[in-house]
Protein backbone atom coordinates (compact mmCIF):
# COMPACT_ATOMS: atom_id res chain seq x y z
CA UNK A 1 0.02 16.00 -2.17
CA UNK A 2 -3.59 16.96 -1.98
CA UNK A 3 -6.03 14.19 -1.52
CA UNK A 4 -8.70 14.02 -3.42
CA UNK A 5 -12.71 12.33 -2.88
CA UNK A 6 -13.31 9.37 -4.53
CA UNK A 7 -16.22 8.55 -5.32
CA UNK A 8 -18.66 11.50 -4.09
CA UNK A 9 -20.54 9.90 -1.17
CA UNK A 10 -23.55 10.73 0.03
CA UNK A 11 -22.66 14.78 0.76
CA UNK A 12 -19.86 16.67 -1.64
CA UNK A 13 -19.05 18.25 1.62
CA UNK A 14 -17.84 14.71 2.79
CA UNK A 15 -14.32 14.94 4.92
CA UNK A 16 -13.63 11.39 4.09
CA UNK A 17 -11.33 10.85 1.26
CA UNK A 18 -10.18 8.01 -0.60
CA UNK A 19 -6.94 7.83 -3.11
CA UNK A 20 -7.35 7.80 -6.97
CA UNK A 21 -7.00 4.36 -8.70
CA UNK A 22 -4.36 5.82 -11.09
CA UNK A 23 -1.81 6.77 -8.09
CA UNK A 24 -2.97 3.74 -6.18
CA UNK A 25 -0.70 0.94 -6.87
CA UNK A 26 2.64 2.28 -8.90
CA UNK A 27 5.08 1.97 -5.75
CA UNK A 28 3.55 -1.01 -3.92
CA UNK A 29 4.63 -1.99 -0.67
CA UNK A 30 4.47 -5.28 -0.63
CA UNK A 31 3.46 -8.25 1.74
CA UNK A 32 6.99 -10.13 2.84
CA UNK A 33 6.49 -14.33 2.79
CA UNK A 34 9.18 -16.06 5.05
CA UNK A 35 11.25 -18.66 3.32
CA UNK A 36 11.81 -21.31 6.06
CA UNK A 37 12.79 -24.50 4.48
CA UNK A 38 15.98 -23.25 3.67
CA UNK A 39 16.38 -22.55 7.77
CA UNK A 40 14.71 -26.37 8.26
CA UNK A 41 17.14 -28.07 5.77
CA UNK A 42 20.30 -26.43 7.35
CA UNK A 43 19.34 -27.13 10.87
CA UNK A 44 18.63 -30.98 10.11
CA UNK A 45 21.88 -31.10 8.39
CA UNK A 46 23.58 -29.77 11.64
CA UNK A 47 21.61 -32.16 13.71
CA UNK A 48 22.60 -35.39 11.51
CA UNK A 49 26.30 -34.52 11.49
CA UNK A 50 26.02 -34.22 15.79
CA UNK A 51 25.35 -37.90 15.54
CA UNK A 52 27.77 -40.92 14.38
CA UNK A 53 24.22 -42.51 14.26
CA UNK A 54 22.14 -40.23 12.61
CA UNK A 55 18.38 -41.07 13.43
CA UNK A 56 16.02 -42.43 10.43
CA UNK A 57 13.72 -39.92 9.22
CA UNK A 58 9.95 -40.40 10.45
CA UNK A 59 7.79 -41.96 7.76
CA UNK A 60 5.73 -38.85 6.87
CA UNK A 61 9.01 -36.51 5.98
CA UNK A 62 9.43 -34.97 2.72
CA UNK A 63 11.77 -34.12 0.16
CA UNK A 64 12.28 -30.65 -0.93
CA UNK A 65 13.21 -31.91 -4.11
CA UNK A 66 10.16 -33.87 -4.74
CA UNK A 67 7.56 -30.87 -4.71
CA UNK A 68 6.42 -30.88 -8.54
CA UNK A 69 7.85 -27.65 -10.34
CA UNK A 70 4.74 -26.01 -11.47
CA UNK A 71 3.28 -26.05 -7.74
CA UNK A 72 6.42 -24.64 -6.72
CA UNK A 73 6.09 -21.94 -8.96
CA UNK A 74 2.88 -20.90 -8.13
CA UNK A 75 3.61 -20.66 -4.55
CA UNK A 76 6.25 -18.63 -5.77
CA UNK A 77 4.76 -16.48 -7.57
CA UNK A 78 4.18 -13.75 -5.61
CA UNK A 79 7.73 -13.48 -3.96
CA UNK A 80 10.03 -10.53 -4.04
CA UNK A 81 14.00 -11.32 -5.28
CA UNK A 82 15.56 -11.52 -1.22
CA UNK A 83 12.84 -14.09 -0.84
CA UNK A 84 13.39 -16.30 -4.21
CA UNK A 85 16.82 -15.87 -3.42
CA UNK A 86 16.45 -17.70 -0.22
CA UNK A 87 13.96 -20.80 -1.93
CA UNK A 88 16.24 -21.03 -4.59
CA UNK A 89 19.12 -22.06 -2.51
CA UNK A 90 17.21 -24.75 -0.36
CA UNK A 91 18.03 -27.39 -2.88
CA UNK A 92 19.36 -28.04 -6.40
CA UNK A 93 15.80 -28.42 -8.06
CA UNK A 94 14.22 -26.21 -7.13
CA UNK A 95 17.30 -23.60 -7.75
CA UNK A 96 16.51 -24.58 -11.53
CA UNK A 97 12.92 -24.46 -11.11
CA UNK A 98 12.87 -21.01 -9.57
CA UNK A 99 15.12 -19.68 -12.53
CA UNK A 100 12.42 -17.57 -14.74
CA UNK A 101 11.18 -16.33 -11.98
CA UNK A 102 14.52 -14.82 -10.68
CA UNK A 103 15.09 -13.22 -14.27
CA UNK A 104 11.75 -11.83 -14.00
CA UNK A 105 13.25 -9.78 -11.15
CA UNK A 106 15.86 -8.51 -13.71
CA UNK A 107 13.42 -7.92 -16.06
CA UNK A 108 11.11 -6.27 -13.67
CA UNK A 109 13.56 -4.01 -12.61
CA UNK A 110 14.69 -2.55 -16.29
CA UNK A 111 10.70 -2.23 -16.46
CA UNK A 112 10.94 -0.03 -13.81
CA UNK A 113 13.84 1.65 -15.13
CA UNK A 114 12.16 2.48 -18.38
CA UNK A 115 8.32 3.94 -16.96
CA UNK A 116 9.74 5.96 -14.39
CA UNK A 117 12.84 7.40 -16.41
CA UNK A 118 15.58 6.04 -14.22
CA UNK A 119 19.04 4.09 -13.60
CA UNK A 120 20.63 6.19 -16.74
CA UNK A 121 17.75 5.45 -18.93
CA UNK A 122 15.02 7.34 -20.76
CA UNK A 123 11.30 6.66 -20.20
CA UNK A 124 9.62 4.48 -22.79
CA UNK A 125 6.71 3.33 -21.67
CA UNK A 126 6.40 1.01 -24.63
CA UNK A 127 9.99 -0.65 -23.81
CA UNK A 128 8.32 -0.68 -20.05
CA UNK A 129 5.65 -3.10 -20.67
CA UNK A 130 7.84 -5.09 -22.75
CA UNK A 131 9.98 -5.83 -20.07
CA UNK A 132 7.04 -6.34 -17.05
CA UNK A 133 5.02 -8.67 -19.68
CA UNK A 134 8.38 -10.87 -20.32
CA UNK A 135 8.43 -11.25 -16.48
CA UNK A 136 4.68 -11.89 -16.27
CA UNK A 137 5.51 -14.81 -19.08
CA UNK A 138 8.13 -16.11 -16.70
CA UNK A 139 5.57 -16.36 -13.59
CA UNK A 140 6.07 -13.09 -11.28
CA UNK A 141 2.86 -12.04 -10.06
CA UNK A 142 4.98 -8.53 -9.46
CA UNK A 143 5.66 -8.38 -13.17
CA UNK A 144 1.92 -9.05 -13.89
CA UNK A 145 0.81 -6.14 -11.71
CA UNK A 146 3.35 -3.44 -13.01
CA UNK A 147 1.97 -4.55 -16.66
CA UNK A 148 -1.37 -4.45 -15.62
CA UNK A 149 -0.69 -0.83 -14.55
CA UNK A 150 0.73 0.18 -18.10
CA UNK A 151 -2.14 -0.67 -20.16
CA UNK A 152 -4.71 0.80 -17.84
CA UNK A 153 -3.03 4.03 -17.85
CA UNK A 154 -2.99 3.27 -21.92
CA UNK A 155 -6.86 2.66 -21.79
CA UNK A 156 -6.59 -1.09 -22.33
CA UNK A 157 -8.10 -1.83 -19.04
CA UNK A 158 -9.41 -5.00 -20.22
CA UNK A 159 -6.08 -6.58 -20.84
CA UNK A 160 -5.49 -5.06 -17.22
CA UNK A 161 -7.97 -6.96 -15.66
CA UNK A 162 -6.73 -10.29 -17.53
CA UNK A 163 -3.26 -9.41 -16.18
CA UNK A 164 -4.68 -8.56 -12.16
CA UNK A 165 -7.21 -11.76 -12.53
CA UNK A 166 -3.81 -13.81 -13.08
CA UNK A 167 -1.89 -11.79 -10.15
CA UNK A 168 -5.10 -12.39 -8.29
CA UNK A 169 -5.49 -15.57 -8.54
CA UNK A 170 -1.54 -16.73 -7.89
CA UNK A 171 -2.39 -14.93 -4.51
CA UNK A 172 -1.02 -11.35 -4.81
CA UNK A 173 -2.40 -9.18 -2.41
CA UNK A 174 -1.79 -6.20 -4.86
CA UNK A 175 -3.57 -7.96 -7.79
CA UNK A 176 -6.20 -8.44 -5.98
CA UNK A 177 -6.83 -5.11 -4.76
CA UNK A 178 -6.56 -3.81 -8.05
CA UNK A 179 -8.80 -6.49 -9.35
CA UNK A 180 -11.42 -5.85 -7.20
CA UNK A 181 -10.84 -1.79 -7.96
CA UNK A 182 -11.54 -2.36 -11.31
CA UNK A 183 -14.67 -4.45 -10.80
CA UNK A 184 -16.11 -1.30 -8.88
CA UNK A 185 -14.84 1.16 -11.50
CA UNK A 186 -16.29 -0.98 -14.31
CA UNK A 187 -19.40 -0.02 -16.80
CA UNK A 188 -21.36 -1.60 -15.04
CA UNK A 189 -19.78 -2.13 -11.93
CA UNK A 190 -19.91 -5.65 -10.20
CA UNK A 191 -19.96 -5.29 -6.48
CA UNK A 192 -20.25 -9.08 -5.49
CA UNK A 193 -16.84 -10.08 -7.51
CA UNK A 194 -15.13 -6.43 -6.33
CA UNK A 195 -16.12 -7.28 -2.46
CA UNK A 196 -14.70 -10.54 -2.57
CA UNK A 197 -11.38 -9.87 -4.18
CA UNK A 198 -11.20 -6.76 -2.21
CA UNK A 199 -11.89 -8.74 1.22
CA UNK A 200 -9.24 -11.24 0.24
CA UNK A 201 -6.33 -8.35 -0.30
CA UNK A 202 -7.14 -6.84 2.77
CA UNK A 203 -7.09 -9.96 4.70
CA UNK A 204 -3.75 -10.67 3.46
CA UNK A 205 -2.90 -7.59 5.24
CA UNK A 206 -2.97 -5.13 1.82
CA UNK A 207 -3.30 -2.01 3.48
CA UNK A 208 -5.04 0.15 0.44
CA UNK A 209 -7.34 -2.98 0.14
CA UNK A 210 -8.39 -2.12 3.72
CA UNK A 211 -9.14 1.41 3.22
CA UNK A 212 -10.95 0.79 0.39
CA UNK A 213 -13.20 -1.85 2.36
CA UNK A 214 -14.09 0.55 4.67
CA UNK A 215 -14.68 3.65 2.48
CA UNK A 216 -17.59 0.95 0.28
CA UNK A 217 -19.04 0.44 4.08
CA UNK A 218 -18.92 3.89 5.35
CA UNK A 219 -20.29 5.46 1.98
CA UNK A 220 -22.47 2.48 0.92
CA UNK A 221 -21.18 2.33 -2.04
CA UNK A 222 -21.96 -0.85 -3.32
CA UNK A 223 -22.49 -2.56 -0.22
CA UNK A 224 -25.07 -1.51 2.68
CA UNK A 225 -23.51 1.24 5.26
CA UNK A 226 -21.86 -1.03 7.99
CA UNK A 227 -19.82 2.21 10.27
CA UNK A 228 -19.27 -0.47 12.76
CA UNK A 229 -17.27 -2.58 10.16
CA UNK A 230 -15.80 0.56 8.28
CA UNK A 231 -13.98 1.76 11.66
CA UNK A 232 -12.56 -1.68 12.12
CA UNK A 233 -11.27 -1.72 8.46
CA UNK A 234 -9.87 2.29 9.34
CA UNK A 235 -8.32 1.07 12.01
CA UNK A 236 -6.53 -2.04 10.44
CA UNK A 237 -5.68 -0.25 7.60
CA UNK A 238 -4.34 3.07 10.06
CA UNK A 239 -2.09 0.62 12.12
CA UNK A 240 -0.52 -0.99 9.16
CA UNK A 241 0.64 2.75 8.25
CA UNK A 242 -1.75 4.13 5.46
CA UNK A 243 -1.72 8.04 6.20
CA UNK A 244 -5.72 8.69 4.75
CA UNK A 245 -7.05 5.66 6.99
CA UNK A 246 -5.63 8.02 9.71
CA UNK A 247 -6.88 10.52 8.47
CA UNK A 248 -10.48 9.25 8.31
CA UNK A 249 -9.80 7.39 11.62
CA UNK A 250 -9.72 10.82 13.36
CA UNK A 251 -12.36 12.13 12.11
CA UNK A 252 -14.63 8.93 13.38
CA UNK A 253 -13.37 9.31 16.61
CA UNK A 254 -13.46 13.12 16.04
CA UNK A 255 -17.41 12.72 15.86
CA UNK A 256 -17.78 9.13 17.00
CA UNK A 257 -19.05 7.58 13.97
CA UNK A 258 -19.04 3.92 14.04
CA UNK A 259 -17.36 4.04 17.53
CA UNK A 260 -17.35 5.86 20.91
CA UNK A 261 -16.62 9.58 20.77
CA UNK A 262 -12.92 9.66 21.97
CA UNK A 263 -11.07 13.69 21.26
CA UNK A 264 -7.84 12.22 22.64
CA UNK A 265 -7.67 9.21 20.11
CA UNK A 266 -8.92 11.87 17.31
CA UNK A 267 -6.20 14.59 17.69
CA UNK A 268 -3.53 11.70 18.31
CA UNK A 269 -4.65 10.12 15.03
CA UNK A 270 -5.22 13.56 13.32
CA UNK A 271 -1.76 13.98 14.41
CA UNK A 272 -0.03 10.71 12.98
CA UNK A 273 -1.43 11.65 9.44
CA UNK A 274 -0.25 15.55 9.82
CA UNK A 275 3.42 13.75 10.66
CA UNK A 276 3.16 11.64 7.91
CA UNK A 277 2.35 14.21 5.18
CA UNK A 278 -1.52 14.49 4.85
CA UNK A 279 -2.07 18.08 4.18
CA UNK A 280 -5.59 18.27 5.48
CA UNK A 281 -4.37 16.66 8.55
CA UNK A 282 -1.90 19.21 8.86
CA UNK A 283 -4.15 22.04 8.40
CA UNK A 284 -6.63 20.29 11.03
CA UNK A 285 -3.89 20.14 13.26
CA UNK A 286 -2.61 23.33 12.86
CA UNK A 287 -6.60 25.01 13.85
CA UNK A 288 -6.21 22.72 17.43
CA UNK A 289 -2.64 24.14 17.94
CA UNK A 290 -3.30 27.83 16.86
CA UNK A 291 -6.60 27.33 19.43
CA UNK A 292 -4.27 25.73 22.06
CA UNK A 293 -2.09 29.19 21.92
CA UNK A 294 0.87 27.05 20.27
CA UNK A 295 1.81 29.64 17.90
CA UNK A 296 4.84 28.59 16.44
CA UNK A 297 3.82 25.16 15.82
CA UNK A 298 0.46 25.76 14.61
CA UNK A 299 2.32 28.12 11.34
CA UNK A 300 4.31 25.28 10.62
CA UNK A 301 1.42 23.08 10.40
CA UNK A 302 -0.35 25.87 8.52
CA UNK A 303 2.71 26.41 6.19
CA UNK A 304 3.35 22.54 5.44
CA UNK A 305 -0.93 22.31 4.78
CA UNK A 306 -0.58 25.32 2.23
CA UNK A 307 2.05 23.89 0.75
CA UNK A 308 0.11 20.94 0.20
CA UNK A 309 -2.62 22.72 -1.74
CA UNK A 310 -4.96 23.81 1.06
CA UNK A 311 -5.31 27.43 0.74
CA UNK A 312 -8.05 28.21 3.60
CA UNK A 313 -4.47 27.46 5.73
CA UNK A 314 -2.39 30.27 4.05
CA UNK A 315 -5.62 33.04 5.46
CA UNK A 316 -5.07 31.07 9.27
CA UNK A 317 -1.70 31.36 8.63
CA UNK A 318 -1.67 34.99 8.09
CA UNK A 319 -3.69 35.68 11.09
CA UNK A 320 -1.42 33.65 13.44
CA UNK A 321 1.68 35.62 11.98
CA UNK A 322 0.16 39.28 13.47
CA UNK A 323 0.67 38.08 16.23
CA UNK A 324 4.10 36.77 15.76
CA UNK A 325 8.02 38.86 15.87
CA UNK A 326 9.52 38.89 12.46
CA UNK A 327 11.90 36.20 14.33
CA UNK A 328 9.38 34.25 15.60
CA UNK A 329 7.91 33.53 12.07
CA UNK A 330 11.29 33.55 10.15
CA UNK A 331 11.78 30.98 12.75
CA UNK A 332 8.48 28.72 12.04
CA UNK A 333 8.76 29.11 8.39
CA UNK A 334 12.41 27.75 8.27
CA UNK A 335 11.06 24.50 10.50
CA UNK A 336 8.52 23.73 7.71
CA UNK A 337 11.52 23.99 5.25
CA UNK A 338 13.48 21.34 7.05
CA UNK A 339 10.19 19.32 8.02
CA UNK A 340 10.08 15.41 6.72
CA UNK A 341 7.18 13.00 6.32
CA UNK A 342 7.49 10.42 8.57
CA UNK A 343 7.28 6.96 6.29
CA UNK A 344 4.02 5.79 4.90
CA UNK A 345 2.39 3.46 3.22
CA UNK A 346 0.38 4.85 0.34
């Protein structure tokens, strides 16, 4: 997939990329909450029936039972079906309370089923939204998100934003980000709201959220150039998997913008994106290899980056293969056929 600049920063020559709000956020992956009260109820069972005498609970212990339902749904809100699953079976109460929101899974799932075209069933994007704004009715923060999505690709962005300002709010990472993506892309934009919502996905540990921090820092867009802060943001966002944060991670350390000059930490990073599927990455990588003398390695790097829409590769890749046996590149070429991305969050 070739990645694209977004927004032009201060140079159209700029190597640092950023993803396209439209591809952003259709297959999120998603922050995982740990259900533990289900855990704390069994092992207090197991400890009472240990005892003939079972001890008198201390005078600031709660009942499950007694959490009111709409609080419990908002904390809710945001969870995925394993995780509902495991709240719902904590107690009878709030089993029933936690019912719409488990249907919203089934309903978020046929949703699914109907944009993308799959599980035996034809797209319809219009039976699509029905489905994810019937789970958004029944409280999923998911649901609200995926609907969201729908009417911005159907130019109704501001019955997006309604639906990401409710995500937002319940505490979905991915709402938020998108939120404060929309805030920046608005007519006029609004920096101050799409900072904030922004800073509070990618403390929750929303990867794209992250990047997108440091990108507005590195290319002062809407905020004042911070490199310092951007590289810590690249990093972050790099560890937790995002393939362009690598990317753009390199090339800091490539240059040492924002952070000491380090060439090991740039071609291992440079590296890590190449391996996870970033075709300028790959291209970059295959220059250092063909450089290095590692000929067979750098054409599949070459081939993979060509592949991926970079065509200055395909004229390095030509000049590395004069220099190659038939064999040798029959041999290369059939590598980059049986190549795989490592996983990545995107």
């Amino acid at each position: 997939m070739k990645q694209r600049t977004w927004p032009p920063g201060p140079s159209e020559g700029s190597r640092f990329t950023s993803l396209s709000f439209s591809k952003l956020h259709d297959k999120e992956k998603r922050s995982r909450f740990s259900i533990r009260a289900a855990t704390t109820t069994k092992s207090i069972s197991k400890s009472a029936s240990s005892s003939s005498t079972p001890p008198p609970p201390p005078h600031d212990a709660g009942d499950f039972s007694m959490l009111p339902f709409d609080i419990l749904t908002k904390i809710a809100a945001p969870l995925s079906l394993p995780n509902l699953q495991a709240a719902s079976s904590v107690c009878r109460s709030w089993r029933d309370a936690l019912q719409p929101l488990r249907e919203s899974m089934l309903l978020l799932r046929w949703g699914k089923r109907f944009k993308h075209g799959r599980g035996g069933v034809k797209a319809n994007l219009d039976k699509a939204l029905d489905s994810f704004l019937k789970g958004a009715a029944r409280g999923s923060t998911l649901a609200m998100v995926d609907a969201g999505l729908v009417y911005w690709e159907k130019g109704e962005k501001e019955k997006a934003v309604g639906l990401y300002r409710r995500a937002a709010e319940l505490g979905d990472a991915v709402g938020q980000c998108n939120l404060g993506i929309s805030y920046l892309q608005g007519q006029p934009s609004d920096p101050k709201e799409a900072m904030k919502w922004l800073k509070q996905s990618a403390e929750n540990g929303y990867v794209r959220a992250q990047y997108q921090i440091a990108l507005c820092l590195h290319q002062g867009r809407v905020v004042q150039t911070n490199l310092l802060e951007a590289t810590k943001w690249y990093l972050k966002a790099a560890e937790g998997g995002y393939v362009r944060a690598m990317y753009n991670i390199s090339l800091c350390y490539s240059v040492g913008e924002g952070l000491p000059q380090n060439r090991k930490l740039a071609r291992r990073w440079m590296k890590r994106a190449a391996d996870h599927g970033h075709s300028k990455a790959q291209f970059e990588h295959g220059l250092a290899l063909f450089s290095e003398g590692a000929l067979l390695k750098a054409v599949m790097y070459l081939e993979l980056a060509e592949r991926g829409g970079e065509t200055g590769a395909g004229h390095v890749k030509e000049v590395v293969h004069q220099q190659l046996s038939a064999t040798s590149r029959d041999h290369a070429i059939n590598q980059a056929n049986n190549w795989r991305a490592l996983p990545a969050t995107r």
